[in-house]
PDB file of N, CA and C in Angstrom:
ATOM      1  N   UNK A   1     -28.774  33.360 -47.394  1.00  0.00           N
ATOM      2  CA  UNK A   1     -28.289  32.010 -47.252  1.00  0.00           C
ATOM      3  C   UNK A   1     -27.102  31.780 -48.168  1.00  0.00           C
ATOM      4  N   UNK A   2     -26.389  30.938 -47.512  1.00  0.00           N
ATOM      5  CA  UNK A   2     -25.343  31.126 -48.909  1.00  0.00           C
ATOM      6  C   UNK A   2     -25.183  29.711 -49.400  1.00  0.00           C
ATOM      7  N   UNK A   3     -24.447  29.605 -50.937  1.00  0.00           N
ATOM      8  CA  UNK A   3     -24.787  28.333 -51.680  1.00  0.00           C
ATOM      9  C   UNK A   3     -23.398  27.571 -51.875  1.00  0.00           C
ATOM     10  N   UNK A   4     -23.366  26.370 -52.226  1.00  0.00           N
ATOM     11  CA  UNK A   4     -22.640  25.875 -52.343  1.00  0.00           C
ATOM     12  C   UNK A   4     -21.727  25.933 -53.397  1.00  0.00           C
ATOM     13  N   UNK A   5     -20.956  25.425 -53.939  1.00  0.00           N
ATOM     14  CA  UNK A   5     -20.004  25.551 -55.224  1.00  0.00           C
ATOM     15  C   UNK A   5     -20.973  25.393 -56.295  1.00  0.00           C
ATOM     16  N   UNK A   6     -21.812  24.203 -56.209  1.00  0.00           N
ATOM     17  CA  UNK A   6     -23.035  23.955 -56.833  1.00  0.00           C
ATOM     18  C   UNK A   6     -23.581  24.651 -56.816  1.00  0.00           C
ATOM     19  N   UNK A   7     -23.962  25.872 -56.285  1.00  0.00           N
ATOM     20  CA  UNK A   7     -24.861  26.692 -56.860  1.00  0.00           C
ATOM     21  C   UNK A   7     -26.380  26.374 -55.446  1.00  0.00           C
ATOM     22  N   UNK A   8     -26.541  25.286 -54.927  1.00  0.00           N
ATOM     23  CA  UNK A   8     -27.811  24.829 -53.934  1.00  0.00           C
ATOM     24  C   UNK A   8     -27.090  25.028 -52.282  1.00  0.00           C
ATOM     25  N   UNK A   9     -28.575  25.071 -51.703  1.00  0.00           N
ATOM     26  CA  UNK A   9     -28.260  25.757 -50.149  1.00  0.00           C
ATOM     27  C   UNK A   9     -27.384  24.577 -49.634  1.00  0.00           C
ATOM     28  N   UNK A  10     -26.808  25.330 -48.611  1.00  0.00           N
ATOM     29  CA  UNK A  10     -25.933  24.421 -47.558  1.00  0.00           C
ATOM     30  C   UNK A  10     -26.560  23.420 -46.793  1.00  0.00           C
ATOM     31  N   UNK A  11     -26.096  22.633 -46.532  1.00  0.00           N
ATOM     32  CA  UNK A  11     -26.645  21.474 -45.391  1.00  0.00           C
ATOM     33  C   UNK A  11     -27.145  21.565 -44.542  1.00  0.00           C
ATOM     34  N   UNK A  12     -28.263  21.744 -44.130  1.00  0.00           N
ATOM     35  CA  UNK A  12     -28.914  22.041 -42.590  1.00  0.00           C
ATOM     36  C   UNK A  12     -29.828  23.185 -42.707  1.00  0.00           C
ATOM     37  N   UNK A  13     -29.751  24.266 -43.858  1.00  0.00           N
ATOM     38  CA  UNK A  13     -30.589  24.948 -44.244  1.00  0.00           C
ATOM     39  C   UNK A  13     -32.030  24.880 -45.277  1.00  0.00           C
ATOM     40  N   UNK A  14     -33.308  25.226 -44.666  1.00  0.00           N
ATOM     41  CA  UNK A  14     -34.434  25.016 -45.423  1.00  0.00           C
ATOM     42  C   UNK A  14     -34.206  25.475 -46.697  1.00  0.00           C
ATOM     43  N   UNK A  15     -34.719  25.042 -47.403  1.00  0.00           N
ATOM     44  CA  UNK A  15     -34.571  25.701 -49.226  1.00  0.00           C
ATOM     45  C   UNK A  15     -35.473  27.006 -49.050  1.00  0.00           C
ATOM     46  N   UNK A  16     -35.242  27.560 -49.743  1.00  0.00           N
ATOM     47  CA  UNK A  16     -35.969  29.072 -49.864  1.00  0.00           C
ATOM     48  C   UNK A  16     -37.532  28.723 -50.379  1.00  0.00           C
ATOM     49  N   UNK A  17     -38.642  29.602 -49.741  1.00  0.00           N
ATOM     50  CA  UNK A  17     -39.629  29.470 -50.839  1.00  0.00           C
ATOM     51  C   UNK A  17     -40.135  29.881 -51.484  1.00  0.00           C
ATOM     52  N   UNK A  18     -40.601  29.654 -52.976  1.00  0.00           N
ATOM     53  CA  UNK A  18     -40.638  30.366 -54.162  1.00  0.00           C
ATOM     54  C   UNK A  18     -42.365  30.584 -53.380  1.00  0.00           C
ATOM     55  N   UNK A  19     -41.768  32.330 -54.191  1.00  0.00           N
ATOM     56  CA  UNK A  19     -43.559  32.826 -54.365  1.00  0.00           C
ATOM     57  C   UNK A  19     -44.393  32.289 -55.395  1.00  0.00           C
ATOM     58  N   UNK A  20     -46.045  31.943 -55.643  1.00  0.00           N
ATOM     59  CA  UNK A  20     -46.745  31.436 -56.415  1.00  0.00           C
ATOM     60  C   UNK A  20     -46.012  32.115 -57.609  1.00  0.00           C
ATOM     61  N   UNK A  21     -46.635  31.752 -58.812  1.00  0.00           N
ATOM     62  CA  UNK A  21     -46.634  32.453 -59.992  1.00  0.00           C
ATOM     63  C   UNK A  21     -47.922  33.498 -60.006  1.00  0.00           C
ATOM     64  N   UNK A  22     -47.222  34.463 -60.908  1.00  0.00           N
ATOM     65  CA  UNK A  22     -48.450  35.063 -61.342  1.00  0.00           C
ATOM     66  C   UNK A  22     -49.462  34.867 -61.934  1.00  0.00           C
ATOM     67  N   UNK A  23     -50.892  35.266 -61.543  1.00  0.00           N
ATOM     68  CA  UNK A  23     -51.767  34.871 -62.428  1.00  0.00           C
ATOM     69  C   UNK A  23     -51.696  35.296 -64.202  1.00  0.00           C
ATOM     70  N   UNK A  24     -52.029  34.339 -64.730  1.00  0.00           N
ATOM     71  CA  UNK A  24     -52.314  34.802 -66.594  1.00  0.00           C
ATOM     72  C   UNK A  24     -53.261  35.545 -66.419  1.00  0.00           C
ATOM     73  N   UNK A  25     -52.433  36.752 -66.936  1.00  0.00           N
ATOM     74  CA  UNK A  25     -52.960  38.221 -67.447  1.00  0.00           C
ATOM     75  C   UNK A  25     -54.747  37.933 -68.574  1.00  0.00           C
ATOM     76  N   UNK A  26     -55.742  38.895 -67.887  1.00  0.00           N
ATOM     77  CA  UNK A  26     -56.945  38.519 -68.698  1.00  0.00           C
ATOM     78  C   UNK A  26     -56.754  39.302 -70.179  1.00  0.00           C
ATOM     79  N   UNK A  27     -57.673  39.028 -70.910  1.00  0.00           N
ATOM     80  CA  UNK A  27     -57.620  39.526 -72.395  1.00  0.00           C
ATOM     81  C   UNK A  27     -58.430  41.332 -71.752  1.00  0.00           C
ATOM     82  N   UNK A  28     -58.130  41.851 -72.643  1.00  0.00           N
ATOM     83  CA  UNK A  28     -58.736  43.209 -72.261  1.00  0.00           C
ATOM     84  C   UNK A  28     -60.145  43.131 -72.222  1.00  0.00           C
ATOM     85  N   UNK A  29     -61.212  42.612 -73.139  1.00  0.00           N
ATOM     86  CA  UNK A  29     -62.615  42.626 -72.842  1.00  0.00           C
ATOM     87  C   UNK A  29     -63.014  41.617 -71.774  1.00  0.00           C
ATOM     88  N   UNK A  30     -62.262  40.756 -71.123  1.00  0.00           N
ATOM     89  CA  UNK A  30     -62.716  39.754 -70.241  1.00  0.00           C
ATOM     90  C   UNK A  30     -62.221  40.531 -68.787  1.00  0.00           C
ATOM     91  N   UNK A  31     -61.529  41.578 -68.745  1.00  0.00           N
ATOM     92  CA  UNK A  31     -60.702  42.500 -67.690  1.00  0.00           C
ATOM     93  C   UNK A  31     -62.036  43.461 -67.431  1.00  0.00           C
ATOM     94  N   UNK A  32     -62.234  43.741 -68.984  1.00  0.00           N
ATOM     95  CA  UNK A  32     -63.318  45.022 -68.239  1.00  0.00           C
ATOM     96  C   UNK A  32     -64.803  44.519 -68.043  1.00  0.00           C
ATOM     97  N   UNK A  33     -65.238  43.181 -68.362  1.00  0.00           N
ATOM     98  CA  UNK A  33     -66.394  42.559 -68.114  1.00  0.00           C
ATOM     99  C   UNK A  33     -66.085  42.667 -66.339  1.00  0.00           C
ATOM    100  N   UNK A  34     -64.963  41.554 -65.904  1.00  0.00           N
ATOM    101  CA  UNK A  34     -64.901  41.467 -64.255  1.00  0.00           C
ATOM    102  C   UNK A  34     -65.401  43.052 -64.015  1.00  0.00           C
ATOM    103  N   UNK A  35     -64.345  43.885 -64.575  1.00  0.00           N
ATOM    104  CA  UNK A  35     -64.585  44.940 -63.801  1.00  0.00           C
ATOM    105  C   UNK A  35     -65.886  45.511 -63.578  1.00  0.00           C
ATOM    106  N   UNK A  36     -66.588  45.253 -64.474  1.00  0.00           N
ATOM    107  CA  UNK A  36     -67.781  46.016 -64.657  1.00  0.00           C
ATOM    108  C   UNK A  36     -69.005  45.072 -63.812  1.00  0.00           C
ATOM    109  N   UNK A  37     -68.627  43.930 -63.566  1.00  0.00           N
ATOM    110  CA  UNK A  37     -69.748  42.906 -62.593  1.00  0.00           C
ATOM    111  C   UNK A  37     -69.215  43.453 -61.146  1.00  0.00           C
ATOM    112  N   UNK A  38     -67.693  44.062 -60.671  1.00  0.00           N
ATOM    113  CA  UNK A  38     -67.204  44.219 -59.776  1.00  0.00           C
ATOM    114  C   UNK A  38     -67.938  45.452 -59.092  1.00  0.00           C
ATOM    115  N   UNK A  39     -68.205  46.683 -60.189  1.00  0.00           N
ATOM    116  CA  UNK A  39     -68.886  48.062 -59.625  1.00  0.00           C
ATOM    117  C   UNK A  39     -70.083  47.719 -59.608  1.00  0.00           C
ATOM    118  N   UNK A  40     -70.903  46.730 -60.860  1.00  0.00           N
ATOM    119  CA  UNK A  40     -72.235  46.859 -60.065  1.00  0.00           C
ATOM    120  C   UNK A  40     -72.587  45.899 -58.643  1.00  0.00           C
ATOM    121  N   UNK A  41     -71.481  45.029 -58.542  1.00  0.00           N
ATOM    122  CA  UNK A  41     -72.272  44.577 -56.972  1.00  0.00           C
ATOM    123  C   UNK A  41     -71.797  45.191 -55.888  1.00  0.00           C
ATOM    124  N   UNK A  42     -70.829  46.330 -56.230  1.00  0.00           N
ATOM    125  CA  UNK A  42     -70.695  47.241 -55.407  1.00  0.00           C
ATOM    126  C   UNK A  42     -71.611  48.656 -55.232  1.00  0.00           C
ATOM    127  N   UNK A  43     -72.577  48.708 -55.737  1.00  0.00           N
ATOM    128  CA  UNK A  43     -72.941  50.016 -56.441  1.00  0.00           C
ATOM    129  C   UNK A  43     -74.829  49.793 -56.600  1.00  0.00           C
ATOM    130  N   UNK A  44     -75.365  48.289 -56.815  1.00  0.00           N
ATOM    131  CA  UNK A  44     -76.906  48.481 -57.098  1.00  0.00           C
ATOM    132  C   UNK A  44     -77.210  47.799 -55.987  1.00  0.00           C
ATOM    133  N   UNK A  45     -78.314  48.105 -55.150  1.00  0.00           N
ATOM    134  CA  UNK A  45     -78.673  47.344 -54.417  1.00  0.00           C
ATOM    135  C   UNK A  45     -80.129  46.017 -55.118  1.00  0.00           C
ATOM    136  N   UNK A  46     -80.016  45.148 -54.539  1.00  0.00           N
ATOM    137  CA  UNK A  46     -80.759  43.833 -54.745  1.00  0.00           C
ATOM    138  C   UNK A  46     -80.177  42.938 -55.378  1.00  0.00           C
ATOM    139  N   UNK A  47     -78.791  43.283 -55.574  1.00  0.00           N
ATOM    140  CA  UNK A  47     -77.921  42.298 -56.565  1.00  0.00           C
ATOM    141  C   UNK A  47     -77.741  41.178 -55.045  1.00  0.00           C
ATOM    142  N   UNK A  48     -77.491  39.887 -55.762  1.00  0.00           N
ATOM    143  CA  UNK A  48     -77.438  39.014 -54.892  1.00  0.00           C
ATOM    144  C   UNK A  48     -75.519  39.319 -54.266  1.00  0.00           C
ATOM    145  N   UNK A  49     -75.347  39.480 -52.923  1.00  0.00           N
ATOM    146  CA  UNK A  49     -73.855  39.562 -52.521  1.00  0.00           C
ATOM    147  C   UNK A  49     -73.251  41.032 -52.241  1.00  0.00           C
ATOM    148  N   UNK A  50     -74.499  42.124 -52.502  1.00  0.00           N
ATOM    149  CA  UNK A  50     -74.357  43.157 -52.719  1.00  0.00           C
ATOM    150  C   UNK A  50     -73.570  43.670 -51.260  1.00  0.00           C
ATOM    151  N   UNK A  51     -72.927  45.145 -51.953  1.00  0.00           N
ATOM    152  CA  UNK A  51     -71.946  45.526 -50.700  1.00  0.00           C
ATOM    153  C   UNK A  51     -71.948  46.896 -51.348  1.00  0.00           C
ATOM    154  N   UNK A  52     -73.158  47.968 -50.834  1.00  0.00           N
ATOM    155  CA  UNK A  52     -73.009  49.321 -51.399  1.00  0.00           C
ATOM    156  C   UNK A  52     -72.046  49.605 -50.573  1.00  0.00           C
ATOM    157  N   UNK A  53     -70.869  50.461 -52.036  1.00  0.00           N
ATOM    158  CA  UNK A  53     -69.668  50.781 -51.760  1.00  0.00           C
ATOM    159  C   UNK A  53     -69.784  52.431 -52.420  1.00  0.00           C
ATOM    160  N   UNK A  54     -70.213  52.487 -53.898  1.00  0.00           N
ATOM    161  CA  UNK A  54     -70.110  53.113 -53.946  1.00  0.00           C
ATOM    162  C   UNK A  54     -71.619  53.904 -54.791  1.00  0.00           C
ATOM    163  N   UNK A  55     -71.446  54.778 -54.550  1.00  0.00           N
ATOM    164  CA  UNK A  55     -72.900  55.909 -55.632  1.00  0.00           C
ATOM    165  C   UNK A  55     -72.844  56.130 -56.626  1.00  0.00           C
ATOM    166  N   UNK A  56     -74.271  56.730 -57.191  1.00  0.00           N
ATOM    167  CA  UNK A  56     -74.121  56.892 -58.942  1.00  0.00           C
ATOM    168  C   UNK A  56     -73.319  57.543 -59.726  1.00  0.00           C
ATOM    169  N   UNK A  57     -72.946  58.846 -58.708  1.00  0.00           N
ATOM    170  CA  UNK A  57     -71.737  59.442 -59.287  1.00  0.00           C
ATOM    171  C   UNK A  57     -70.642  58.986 -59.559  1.00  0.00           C
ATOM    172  N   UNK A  58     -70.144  58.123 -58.110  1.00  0.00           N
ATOM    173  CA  UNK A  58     -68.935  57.181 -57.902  1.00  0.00           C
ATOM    174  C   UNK A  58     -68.967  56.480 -59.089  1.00  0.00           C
ATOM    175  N   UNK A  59     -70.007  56.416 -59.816  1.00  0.00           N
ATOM    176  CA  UNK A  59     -69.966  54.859 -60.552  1.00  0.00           C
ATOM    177  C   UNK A  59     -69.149  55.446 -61.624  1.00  0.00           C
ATOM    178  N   UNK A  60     -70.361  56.975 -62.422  1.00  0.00           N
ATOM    179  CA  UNK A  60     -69.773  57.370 -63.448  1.00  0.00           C
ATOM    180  C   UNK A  60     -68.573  58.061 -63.301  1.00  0.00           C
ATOM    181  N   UNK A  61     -68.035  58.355 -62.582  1.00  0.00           N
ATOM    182  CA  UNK A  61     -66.510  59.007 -62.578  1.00  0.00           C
ATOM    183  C   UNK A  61     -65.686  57.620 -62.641  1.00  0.00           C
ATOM    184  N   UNK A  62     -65.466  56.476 -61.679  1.00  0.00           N
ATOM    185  CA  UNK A  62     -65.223  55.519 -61.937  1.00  0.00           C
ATOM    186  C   UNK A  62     -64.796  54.731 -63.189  1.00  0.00           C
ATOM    187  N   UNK A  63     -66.376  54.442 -63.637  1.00  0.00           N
ATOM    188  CA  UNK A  63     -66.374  54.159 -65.593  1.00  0.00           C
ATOM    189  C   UNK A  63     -65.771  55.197 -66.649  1.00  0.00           C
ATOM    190  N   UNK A  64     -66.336  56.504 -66.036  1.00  0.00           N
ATOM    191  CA  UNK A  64     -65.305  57.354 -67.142  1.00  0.00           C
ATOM    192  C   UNK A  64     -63.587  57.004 -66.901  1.00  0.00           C
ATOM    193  N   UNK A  65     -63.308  57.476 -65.990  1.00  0.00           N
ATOM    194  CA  UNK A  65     -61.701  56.495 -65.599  1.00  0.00           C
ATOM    195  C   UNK A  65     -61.378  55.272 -66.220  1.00  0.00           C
ATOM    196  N   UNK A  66     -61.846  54.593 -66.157  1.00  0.00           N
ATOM    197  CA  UNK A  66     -61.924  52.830 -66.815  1.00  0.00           C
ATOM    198  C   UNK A  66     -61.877  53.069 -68.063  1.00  0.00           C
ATOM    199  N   UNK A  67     -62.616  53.735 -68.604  1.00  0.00           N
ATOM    200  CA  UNK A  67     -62.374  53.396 -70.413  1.00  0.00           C
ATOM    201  C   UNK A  67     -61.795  54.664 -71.054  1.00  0.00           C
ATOM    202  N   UNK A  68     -61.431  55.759 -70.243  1.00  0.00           N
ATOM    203  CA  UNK A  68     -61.039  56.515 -70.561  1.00  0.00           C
ATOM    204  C   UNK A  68     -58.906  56.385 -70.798  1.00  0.00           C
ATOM    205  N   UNK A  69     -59.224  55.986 -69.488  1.00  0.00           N
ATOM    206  CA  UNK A  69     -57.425  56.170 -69.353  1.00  0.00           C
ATOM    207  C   UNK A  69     -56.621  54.665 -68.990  1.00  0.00           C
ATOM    208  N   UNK A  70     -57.775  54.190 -68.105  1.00  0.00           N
ATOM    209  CA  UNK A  70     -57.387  52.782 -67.783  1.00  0.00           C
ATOM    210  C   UNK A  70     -57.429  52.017 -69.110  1.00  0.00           C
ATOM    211  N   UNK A  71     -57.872  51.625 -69.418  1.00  0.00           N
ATOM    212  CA  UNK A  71     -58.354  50.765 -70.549  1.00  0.00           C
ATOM    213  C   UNK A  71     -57.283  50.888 -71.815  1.00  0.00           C
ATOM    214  N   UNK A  72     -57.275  52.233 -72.075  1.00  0.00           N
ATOM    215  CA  UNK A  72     -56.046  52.880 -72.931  1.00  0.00           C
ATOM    216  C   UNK A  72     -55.046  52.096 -72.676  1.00  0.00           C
ATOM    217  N   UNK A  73     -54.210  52.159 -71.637  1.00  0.00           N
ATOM    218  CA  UNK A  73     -52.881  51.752 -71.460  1.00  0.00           C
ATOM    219  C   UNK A  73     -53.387  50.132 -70.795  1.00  0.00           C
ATOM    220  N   UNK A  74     -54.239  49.512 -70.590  1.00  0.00           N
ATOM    221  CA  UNK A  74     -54.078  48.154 -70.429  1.00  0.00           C
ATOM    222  C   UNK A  74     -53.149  47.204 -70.622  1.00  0.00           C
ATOM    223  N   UNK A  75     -52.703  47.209 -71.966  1.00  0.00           N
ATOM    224  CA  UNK A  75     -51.671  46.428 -72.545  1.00  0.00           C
ATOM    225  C   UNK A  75     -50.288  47.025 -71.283  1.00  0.00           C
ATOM    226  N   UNK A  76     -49.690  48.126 -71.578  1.00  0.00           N
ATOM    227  CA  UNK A  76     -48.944  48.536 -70.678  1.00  0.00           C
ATOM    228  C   UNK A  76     -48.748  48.000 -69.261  1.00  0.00           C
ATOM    229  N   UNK A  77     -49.854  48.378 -68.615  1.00  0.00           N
ATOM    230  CA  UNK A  77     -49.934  47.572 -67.121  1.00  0.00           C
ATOM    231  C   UNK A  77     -49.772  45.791 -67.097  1.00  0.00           C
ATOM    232  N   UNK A  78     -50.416  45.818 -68.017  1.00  0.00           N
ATOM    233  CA  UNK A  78     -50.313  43.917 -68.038  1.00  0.00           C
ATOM    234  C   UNK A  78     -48.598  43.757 -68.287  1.00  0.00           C
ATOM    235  N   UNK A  79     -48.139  44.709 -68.947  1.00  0.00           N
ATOM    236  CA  UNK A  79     -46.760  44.005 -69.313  1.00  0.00           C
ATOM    237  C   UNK A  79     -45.687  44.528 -68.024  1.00  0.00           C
ATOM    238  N   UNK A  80     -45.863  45.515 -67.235  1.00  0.00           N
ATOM    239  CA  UNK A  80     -45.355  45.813 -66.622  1.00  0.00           C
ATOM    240  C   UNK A  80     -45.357  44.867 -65.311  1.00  0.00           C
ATOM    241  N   UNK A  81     -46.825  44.827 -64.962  1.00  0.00           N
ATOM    242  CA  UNK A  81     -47.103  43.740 -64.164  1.00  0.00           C
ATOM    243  C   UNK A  81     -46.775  42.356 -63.781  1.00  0.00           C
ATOM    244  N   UNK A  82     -46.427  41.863 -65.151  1.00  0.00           N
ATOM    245  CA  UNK A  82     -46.137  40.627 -65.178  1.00  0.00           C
ATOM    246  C   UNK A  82     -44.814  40.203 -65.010  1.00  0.00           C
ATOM    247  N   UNK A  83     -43.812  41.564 -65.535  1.00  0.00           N
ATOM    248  CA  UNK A  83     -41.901  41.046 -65.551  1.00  0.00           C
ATOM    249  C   UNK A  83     -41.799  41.574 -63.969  1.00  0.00           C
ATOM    250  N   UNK A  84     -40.596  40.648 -63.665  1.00  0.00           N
ATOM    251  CA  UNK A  84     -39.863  41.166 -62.328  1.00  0.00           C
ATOM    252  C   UNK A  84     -39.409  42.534 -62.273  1.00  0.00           C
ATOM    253  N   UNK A  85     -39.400  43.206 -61.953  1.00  0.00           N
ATOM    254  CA  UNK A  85     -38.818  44.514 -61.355  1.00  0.00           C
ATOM    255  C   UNK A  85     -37.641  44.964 -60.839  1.00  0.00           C
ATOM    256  N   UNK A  86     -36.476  44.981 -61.292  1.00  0.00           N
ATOM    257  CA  UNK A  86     -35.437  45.709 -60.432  1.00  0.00           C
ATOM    258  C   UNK A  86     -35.785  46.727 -59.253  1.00  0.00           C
ATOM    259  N   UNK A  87     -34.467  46.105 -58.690  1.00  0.00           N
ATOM    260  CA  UNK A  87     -34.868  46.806 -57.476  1.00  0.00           C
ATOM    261  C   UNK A  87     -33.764  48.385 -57.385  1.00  0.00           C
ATOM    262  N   UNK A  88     -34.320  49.309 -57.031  1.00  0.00           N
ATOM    263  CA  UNK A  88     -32.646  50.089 -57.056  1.00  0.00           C
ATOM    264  C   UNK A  88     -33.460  51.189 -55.526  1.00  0.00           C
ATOM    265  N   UNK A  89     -32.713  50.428 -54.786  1.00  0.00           N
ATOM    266  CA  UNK A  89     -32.228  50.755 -53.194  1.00  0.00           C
ATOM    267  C   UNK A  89     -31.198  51.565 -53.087  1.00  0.00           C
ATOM    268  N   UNK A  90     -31.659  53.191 -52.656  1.00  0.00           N
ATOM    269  CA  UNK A  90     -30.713  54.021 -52.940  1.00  0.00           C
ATOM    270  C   UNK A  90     -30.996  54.618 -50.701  1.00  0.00           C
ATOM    271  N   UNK A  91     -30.024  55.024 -50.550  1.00  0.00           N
ATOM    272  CA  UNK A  91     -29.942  55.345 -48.711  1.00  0.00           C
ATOM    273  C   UNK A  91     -29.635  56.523 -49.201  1.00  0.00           C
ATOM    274  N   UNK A  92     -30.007  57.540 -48.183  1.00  0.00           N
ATOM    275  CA  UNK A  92     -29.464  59.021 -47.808  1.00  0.00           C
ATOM    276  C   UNK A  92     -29.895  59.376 -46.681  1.00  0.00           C
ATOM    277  N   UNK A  93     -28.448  59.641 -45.890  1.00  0.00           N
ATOM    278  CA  UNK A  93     -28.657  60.648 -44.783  1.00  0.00           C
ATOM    279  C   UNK A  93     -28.755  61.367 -44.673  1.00  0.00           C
ATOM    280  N   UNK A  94     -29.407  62.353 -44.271  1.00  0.00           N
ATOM    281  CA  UNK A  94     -30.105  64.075 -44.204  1.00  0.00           C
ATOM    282  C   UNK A  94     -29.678  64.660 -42.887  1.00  0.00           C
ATOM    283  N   UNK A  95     -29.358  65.596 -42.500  1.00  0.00           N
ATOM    284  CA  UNK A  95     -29.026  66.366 -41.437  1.00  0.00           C
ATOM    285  C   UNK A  95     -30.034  67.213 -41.675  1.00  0.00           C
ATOM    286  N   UNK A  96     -30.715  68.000 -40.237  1.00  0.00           N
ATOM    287  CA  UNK A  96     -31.640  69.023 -40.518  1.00  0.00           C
ATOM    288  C   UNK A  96     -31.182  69.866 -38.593  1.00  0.00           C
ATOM    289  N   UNK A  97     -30.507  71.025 -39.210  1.00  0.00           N
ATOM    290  CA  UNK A  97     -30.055  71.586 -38.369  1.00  0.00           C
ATOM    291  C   UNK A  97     -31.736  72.323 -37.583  1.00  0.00           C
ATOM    292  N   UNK A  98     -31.664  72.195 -36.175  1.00  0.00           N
ATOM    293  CA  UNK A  98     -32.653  72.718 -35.570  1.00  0.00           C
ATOM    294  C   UNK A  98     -31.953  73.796 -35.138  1.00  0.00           C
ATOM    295  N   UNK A  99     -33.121  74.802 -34.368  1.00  0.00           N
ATOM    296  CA  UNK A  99     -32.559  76.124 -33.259  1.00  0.00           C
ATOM    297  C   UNK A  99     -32.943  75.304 -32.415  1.00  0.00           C
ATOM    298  N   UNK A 100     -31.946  76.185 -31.126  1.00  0.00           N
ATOM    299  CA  UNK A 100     -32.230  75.502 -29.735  1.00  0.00           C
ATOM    300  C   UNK A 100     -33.216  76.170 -29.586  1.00  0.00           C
ATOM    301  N   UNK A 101     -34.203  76.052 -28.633  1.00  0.00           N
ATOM    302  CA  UNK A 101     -35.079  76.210 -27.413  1.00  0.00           C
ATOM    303  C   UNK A 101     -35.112  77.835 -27.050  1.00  0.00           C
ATOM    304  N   UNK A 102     -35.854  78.575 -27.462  1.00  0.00           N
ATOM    305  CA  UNK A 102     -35.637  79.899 -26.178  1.00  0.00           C
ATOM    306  C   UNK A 102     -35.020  79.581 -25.013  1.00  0.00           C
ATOM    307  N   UNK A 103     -34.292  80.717 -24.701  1.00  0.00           N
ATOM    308  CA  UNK A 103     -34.296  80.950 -23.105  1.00  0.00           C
ATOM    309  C   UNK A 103     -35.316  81.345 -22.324  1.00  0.00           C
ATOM    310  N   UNK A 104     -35.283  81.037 -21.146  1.00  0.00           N
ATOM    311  CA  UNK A 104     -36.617  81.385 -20.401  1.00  0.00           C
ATOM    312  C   UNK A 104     -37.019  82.991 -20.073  1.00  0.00           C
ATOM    313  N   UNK A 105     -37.867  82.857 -19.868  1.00  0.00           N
ATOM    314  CA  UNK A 105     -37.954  84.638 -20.158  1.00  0.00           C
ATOM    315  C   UNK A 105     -37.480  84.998 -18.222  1.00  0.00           C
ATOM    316  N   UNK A 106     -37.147  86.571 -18.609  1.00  0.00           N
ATOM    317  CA  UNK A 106     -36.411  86.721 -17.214  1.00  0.00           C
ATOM    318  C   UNK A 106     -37.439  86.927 -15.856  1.00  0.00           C
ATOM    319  N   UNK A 107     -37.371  86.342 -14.655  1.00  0.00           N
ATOM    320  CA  UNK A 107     -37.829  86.846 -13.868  1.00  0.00           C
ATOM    321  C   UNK A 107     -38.442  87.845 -13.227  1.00  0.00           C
TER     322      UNK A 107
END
């Protein structure tokens, strides 16, 4: 859309619309509480809402992941998460030379 000298859309055009905001980032022990109510109602059955997703193994490979590596870099992801992102849109055209086709075999 393009803007006026002012800087705001042209006449006759809808204003753009802003995406929500992001949600406020949780504190790290309130991140891994969700998480951890999240695997068991995925994971025990008789929990009220339950949705077996995943098994006991699933669970502990899962949790080892979570506090192993996830958890580690938490801070990281939250901060990454939260700033806008440049964008860098790069194009390339590729050529990929084929062989033709056999010839048909002879009569």
């Amino acid at each position: 859309p393009k803007e006026d000298a002012e800087g705001g859309e042209e006449e006759g055009e809808a204003p753009k619309e802003q995406p929500p905001p992001p949600p406020d980032p949780k504190p790290m022990p309130e991140a891994f509480e969700f998480c951890k109510k999240l695997v068991l109602l995925h994971s025990l059955k008789g929990v009220e809402g339950h949705v077996e997703l995943f098994s006991h193994s699933d669970v502990q490979l899962f949790t080892n992941y979570i506090t192993t590596s996830y958890m580690q870099h938490y801070k990281l992801y939250q901060y990454v998460a939260a700033r806008d992102q440049s964008l860098d849109k790069r194009t390339t055209t590729l050529f990929v030379n084929t062989a033709f086709p056999p010839p048909p075999p002879p009569p």
